[in-house]
C-alpha atoms as a PDB file:
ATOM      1  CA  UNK A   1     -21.054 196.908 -14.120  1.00  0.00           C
ATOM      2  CA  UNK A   2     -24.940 197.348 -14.192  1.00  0.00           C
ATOM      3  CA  UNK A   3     -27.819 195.075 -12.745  1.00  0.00           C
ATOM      4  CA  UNK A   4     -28.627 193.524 -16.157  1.00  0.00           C
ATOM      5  CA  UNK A   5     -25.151 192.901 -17.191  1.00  0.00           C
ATOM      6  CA  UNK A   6     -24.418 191.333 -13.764  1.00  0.00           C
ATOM      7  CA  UNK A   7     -27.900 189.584 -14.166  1.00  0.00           C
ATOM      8  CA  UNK A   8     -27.421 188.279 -17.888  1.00  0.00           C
ATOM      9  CA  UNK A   9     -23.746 186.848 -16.983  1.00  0.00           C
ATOM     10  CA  UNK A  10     -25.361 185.124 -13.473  1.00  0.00           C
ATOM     11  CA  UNK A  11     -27.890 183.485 -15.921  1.00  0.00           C
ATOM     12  CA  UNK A  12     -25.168 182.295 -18.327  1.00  0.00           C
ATOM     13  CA  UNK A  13     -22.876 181.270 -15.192  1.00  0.00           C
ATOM     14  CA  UNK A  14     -25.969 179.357 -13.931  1.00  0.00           C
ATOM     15  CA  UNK A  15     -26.420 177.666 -17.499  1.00  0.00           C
ATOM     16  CA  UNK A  16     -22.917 176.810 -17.591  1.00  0.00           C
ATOM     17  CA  UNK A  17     -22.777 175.345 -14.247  1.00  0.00           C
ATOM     18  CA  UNK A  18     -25.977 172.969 -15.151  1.00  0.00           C
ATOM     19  CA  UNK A  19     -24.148 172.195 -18.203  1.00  0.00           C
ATOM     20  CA  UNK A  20     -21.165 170.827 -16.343  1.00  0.00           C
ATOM     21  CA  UNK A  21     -23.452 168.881 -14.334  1.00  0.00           C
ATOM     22  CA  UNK A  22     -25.258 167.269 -17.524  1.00  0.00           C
ATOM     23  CA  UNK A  23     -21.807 166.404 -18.856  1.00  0.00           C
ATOM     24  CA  UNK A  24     -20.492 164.762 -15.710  1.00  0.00           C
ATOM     25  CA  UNK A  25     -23.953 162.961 -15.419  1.00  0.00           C
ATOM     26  CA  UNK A  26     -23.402 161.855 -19.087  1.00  0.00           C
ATOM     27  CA  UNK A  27     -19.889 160.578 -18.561  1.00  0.00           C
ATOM     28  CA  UNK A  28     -21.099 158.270 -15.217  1.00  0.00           C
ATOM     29  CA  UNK A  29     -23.953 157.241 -17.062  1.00  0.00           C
ATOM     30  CA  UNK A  30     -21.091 156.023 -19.779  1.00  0.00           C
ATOM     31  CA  UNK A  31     -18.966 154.520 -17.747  1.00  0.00           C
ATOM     32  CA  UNK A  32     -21.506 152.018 -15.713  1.00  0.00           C
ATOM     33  CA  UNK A  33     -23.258 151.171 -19.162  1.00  0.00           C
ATOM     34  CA  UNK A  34     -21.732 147.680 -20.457  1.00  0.00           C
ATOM     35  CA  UNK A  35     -24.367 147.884 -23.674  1.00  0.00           C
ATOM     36  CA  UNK A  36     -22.226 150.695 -24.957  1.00  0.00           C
ATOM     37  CA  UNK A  37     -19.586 148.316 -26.771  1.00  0.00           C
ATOM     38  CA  UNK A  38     -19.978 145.342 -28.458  1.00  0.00           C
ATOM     39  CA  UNK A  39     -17.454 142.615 -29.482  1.00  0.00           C
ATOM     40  CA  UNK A  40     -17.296 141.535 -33.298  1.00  0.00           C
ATOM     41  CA  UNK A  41     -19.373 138.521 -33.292  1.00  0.00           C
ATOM     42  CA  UNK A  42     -22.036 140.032 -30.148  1.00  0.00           C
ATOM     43  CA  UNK A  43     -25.245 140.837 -31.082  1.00  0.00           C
ATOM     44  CA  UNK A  44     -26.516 144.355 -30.488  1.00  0.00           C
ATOM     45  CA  UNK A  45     -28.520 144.505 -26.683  1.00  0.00           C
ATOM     46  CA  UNK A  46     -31.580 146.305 -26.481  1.00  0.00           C
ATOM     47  CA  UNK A  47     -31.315 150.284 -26.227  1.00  0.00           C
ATOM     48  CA  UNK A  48     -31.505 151.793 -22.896  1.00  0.00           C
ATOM     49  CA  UNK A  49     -34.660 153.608 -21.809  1.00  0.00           C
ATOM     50  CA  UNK A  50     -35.470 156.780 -23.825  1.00  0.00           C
ATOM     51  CA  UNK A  51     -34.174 159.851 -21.794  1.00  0.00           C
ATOM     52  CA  UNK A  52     -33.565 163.794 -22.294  1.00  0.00           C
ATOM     53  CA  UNK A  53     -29.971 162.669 -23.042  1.00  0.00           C
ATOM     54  CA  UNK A  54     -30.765 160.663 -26.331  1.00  0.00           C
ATOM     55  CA  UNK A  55     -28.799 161.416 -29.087  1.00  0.00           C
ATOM     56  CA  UNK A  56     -29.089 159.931 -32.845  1.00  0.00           C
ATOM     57  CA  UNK A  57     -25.614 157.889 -33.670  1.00  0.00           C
ATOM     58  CA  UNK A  58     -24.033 159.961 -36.253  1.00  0.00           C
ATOM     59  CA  UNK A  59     -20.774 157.709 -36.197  1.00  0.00           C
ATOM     60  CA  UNK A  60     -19.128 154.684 -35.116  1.00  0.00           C
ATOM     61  CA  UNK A  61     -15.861 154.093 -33.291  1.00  0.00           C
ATOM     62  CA  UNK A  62     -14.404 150.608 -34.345  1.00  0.00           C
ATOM     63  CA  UNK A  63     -11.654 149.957 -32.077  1.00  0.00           C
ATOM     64  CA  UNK A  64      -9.955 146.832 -33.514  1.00  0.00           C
ATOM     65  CA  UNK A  65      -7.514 144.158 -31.363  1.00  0.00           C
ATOM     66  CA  UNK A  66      -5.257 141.419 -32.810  1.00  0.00           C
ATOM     67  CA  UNK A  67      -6.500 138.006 -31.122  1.00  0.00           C
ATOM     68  CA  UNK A  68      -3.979 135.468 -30.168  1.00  0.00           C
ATOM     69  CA  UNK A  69      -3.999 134.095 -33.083  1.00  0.00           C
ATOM     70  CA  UNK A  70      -2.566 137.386 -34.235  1.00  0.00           C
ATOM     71  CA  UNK A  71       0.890 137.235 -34.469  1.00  0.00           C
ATOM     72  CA  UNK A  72       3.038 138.767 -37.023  1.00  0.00           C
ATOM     73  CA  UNK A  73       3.918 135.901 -38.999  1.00  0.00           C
ATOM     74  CA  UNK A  74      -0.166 135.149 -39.724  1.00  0.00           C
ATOM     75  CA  UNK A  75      -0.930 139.140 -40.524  1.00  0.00           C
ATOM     76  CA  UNK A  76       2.148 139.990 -42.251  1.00  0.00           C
ATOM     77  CA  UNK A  77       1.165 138.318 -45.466  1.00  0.00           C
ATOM     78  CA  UNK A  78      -2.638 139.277 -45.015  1.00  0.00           C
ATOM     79  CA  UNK A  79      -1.412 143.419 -44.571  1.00  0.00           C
ATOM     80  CA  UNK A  80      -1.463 144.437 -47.844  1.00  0.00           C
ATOM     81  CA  UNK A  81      -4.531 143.494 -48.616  1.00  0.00           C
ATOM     82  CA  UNK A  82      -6.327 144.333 -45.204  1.00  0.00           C
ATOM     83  CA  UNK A  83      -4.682 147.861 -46.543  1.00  0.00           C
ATOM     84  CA  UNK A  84      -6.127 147.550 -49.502  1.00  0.00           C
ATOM     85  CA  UNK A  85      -9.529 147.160 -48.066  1.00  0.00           C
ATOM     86  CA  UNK A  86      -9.622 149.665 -45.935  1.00  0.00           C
ATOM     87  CA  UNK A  87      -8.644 152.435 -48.495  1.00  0.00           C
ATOM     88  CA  UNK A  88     -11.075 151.194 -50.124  1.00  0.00           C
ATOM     89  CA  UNK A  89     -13.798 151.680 -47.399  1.00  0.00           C
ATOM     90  CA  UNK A  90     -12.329 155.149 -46.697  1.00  0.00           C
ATOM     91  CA  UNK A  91     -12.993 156.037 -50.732  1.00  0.00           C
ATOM     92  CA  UNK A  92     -16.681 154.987 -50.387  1.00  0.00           C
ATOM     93  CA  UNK A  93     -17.265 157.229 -47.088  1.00  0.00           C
ATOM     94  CA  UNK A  94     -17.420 154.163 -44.554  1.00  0.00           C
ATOM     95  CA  UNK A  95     -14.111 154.994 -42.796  1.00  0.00           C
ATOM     96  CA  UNK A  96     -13.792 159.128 -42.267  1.00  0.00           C
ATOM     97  CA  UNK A  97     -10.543 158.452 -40.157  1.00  0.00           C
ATOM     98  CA  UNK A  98      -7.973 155.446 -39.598  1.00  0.00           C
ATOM     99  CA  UNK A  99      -5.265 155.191 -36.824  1.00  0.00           C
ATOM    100  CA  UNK A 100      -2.920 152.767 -35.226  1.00  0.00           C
ATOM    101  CA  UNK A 101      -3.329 152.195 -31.916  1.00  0.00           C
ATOM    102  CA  UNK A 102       0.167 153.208 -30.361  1.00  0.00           C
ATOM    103  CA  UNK A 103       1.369 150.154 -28.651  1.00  0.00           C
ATOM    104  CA  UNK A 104       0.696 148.617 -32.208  1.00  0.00           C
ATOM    105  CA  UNK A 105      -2.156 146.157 -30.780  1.00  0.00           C
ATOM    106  CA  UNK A 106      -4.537 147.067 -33.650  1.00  0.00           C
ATOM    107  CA  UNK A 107      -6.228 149.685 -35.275  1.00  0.00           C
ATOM    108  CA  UNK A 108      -9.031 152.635 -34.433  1.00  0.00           C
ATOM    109  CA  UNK A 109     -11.031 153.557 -37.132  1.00  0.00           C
ATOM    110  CA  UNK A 110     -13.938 156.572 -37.411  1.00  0.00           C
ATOM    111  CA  UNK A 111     -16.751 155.234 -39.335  1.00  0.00           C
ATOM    112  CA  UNK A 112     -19.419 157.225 -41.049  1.00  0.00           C
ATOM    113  CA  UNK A 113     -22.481 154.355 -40.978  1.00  0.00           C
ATOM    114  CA  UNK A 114     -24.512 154.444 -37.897  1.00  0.00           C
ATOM    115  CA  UNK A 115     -25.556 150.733 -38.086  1.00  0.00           C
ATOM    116  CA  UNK A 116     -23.405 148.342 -35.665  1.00  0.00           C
ATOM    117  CA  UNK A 117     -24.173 145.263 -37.648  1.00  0.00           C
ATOM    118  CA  UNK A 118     -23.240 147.084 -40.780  1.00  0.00           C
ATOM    119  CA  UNK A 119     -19.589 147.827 -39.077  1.00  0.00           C
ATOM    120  CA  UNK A 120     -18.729 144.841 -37.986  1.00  0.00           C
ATOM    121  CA  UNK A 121     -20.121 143.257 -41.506  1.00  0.00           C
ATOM    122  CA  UNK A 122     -17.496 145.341 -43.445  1.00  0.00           C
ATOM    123  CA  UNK A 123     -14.673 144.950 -41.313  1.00  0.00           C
ATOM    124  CA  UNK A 124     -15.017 141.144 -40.857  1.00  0.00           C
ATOM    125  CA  UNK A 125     -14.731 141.127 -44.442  1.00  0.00           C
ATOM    126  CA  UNK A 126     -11.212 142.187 -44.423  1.00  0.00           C
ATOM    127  CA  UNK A 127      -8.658 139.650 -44.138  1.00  0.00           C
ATOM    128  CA  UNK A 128      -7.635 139.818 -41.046  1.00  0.00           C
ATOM    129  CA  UNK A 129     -11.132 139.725 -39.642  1.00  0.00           C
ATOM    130  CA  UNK A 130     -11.915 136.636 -42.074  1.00  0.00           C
ATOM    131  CA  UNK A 131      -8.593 134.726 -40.584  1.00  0.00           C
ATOM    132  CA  UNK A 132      -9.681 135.813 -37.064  1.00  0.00           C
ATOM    133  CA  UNK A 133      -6.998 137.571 -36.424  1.00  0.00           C
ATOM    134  CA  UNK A 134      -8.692 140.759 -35.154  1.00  0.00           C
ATOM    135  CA  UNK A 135     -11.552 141.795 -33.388  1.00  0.00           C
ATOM    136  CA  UNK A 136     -13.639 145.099 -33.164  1.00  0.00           C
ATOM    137  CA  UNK A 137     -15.503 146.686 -30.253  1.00  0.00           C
ATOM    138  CA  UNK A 138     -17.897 148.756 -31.970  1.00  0.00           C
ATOM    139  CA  UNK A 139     -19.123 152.115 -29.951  1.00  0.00           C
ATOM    140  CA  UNK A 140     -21.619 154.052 -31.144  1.00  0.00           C
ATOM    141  CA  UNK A 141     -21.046 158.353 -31.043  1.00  0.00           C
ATOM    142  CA  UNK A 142     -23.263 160.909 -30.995  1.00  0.00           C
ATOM    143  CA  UNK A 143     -23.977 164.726 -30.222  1.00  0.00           C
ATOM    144  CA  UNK A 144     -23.145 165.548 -26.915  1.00  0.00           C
ATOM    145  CA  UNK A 145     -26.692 165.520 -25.206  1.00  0.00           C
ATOM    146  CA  UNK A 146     -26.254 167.706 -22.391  1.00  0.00           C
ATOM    147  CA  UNK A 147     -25.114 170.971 -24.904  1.00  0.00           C
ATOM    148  CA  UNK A 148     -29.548 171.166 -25.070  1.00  0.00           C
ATOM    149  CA  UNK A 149     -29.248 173.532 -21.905  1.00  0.00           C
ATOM    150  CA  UNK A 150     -27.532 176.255 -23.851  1.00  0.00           C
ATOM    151  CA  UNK A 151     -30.651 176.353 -26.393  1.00  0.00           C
ATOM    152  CA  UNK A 152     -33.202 176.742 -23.000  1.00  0.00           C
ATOM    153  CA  UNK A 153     -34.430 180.219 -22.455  1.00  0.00           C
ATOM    154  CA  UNK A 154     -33.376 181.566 -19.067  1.00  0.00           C
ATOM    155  CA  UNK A 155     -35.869 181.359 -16.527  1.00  0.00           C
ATOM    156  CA  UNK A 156     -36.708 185.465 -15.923  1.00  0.00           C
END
């Protein structure tokens, strides 16, 4: 292999390694930042500090939880219009992707709006959100902030 191959794949090994590093800083930062969620009636907090790692939110993750009051026999008769609804909010763009959370404790949805209040405005219109019998911890998504290192020219 010659110098400048074995050069260019060091640099590339180096910018993947400080990539790895970004990522893992990203995730800790995550994890010990309570301001990234916010219940359904919560007020948004203040952002956090502006940093190299901001990102625009492109989407919203709406991760929805019966309450107690939640019981089958109060959101049986509400589900086919809570259904309803959220078709409806998929066919307008709001919702890009809908799932049930597998031990059947509520629903995940993908929005496409990037406002919290906005989120938690549509889905507490739905029936089950104006019977409080679910909740929604709204998380804002974005690009992954860290993948800026692969755009940086190599040092020579």
């Amino acid at each position: 292999m010659s110098p400048r191959v074995l050069d260019r794949l060091t640099v590339r090994v180096g910018r993947l390694a400080k990539l790895a590093r970004a990522i893992g800083l990203t995730a800790v930062l995550a994890a010990i930042n309570p301001t990234a969620s916010l219940a359904q009636s919560a007020m948004p907090a203040a952002p956090p500090p502006s940093s190299s790692l901001d990102v625009p939110t492109t989407k919203l993750l709406a991760i929805g939880t019966f309450t107690v009051k939640g019981t089958p026999e109060r959101w049986k008769p509400l589900l086919d219009a809570e259904v309803r609804d959220t078709v409806r909010l998929y066919l307008t763009g709001k919702i890009d992707q809908w799932y049930l959370k597998q031990d059947q404790s509520g629903v995940v949805f993908v929005m496409s709006v990037t406002d919290p209040k906005e989120a938690l405005e549509l889905l507490g219109r739905f029936p089950f959100g104006q019977a409080g019998l679910m909740e929604f911890q709204i998380i804002p998504l974005g690009p992954i902030a860290p993948l800026r290192v692969l755009l940086t020219d190599p040092a020579k």
